[in-house]
Structures are given as structure tokens and as C-alpha cells.
C-alpha atoms as a PDB file:
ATOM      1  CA  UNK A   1      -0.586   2.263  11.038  1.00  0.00           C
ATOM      2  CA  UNK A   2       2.734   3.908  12.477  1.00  0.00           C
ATOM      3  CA  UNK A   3       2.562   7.877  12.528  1.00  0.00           C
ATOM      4  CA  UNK A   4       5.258   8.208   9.891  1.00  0.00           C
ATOM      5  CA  UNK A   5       2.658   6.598   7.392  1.00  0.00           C
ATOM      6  CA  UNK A   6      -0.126   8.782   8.843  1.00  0.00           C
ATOM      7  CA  UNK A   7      -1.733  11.322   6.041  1.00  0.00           C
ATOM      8  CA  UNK A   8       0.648  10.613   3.444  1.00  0.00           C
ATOM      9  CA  UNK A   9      -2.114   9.872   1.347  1.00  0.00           C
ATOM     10  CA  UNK A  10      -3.493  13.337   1.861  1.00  0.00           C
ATOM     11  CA  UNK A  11       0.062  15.097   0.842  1.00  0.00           C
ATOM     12  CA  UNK A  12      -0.165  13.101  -2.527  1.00  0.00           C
ATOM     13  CA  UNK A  13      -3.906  14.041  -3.161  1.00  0.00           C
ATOM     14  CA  UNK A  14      -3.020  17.356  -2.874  1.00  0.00           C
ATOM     15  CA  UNK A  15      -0.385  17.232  -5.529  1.00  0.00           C
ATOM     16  CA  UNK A  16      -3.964  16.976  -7.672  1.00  0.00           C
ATOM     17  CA  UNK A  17      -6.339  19.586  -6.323  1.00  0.00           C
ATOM     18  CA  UNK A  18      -4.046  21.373  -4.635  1.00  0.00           C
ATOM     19  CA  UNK A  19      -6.250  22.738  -1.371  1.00  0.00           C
ATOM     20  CA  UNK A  20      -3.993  22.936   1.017  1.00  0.00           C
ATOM     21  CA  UNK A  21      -1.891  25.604   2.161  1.00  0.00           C
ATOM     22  CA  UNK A  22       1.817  25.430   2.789  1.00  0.00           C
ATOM     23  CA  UNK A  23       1.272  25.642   6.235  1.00  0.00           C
ATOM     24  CA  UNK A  24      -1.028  22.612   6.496  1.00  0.00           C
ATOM     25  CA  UNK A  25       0.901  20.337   4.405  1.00  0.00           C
ATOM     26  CA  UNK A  26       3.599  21.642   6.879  1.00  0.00           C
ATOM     27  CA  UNK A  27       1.553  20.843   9.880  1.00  0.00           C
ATOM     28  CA  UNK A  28       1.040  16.864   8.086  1.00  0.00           C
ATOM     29  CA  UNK A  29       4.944  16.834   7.906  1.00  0.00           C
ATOM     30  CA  UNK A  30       5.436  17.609  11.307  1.00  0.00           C
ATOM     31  CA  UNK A  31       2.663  15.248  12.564  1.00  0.00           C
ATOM     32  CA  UNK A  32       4.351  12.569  10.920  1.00  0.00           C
ATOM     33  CA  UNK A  33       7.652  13.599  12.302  1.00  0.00           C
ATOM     34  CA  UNK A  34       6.573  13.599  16.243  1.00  0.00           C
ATOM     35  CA  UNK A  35       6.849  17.351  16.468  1.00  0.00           C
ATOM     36  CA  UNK A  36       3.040  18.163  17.056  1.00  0.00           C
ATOM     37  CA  UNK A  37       0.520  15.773  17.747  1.00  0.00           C
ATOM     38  CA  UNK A  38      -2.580  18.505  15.816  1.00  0.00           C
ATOM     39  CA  UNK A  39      -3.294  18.520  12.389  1.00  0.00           C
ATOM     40  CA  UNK A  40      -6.004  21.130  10.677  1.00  0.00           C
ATOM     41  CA  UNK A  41      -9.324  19.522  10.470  1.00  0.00           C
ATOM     42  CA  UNK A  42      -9.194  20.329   7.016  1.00  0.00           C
ATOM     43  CA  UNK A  43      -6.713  17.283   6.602  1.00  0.00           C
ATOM     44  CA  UNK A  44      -9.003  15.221   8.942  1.00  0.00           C
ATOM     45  CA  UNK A  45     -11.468  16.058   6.568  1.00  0.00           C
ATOM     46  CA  UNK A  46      -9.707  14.955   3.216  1.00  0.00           C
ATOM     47  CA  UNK A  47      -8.683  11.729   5.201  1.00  0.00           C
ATOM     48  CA  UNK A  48     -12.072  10.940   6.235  1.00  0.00           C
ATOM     49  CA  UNK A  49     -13.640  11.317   2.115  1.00  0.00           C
ATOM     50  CA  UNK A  50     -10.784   9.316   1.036  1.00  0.00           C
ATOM     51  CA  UNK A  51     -11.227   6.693   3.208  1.00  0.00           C
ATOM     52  CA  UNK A  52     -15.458   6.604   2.170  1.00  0.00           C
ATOM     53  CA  UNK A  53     -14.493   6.496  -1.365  1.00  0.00           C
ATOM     54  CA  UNK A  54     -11.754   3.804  -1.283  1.00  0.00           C
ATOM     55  CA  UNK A  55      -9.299   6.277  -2.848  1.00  0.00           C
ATOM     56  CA  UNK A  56      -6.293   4.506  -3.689  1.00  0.00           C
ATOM     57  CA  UNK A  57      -3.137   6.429  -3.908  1.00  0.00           C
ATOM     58  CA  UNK A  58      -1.538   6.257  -7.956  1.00  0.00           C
ATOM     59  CA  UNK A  59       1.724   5.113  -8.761  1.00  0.00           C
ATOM     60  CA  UNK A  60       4.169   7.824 -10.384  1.00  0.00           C
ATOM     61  CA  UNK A  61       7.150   7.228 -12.701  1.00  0.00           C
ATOM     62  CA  UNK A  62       8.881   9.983 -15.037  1.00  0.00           C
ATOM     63  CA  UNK A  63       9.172   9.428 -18.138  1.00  0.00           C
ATOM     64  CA  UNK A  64      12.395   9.415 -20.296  1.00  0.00           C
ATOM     65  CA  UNK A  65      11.194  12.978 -21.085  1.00  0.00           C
ATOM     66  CA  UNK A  66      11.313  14.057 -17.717  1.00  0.00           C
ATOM     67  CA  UNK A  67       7.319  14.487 -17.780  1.00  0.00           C
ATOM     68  CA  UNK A  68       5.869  12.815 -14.516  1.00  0.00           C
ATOM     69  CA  UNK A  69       3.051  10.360 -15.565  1.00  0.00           C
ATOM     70  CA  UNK A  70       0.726   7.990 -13.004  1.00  0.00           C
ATOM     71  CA  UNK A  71       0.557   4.046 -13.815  1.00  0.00           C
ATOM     72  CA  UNK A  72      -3.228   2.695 -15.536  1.00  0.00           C
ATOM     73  CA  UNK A  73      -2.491  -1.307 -15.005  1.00  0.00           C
ATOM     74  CA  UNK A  74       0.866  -0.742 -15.800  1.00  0.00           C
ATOM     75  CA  UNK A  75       0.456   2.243 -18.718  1.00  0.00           C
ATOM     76  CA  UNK A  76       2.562   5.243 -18.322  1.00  0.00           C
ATOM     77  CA  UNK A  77      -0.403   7.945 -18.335  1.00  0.00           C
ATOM     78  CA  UNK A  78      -0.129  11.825 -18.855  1.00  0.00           C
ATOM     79  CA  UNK A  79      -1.474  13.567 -15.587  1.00  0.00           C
ATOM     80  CA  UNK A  80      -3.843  15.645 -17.251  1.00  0.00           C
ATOM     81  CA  UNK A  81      -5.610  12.178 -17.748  1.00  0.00           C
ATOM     82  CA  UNK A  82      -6.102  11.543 -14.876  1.00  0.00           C
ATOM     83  CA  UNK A  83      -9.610  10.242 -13.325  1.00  0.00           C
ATOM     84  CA  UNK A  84     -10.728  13.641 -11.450  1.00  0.00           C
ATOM     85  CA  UNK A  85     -13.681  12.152 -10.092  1.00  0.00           C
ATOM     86  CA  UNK A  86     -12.917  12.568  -6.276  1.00  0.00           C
ATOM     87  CA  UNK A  87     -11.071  15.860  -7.508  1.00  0.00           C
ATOM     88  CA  UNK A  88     -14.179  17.667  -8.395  1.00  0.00           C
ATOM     89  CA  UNK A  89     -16.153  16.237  -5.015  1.00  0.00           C
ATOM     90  CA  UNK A  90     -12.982  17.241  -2.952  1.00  0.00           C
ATOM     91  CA  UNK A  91     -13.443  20.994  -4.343  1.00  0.00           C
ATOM     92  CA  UNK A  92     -17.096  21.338  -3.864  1.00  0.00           C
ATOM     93  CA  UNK A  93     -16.732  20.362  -0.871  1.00  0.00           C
ATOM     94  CA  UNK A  94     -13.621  21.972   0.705  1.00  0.00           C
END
């Protein structure tokens, strides 16, 4: 996997539960950009229960409305809709 690619998947979760603090999500950007070569364990963390679970990051589109929505086999979906299962496990745990 090349860096750049590296913990993208853990910016996007956190659009959904929203754990992380500016300055970690910083700290992933800069990883991926070559500036640092740390990132906060939390992030190792989130990588590591994604991975066990098979997470699979969800495909976005907006809507002719403007309203972001994630793709169910193809359905435009509103994001409140969205299966939270990992969400909730993520929070009890972090």
C-alpha cells in the first residue's frame, strides 16, 4: 500500500463518529504527506478494528439537493441511515 493511501480509511470513518481531534486527523494528513513518519495510537487503533471487522469504506454522492448521501448497491441513502454498527463499538471502545 503506498503511504499516500495509508489511513485514509480512518479520515472517512471519522466523518461518522467523529473521535478524532483536529490535531490527529492533522497528524494522518501529514503522515500521508511524508512530513512525519508518527501517527497517534489512537489512529493505529481505529485501523487495527477496521481491519478485524472487514469495514469497507461507503461510496458518497450529493444529491441534486445538495444533501450528501452514501451508495446501498447503488441506492442514494440519507446518512442518518446509515449502518452504525461499528459506530457504536468504535465509541465504547475509544
Amino acid at each position: 500500500m503506498r503511504r499516500t493511501d495509508e489511513y485514509i480509511e480512518i479520515l472517512r470513518l471519522d466523518n461518522f463518529i467523529h473521535v478524532l481531534s483536529w490535531q490527529e486527523r492533522l497528524q494522518i494528513c501529514q503522515y500521508r504527506a511524508n512530513k512525519t513518519d508518527e501517527v497517534p495510537e489512537k489512529v493505529k487503533l481505529l485501523q487495527e478494528i477496521i481491519r478485524n471487522n472487514g469495514w469497507d469504506i461507503p461510496e458518497f454522492r450529493y444529491s441534486d439537493d445538495r444533501e450528501l448521501k452514501w451508495l446501498d448497491n447503488g441506492i442514494p441513502r440519507a446518512i442518518q441511515f446509515f449502518p452504525l454498527k461499528i459506530i457504536y463499538e468504535l465509541k465504547n471502545i475509544i
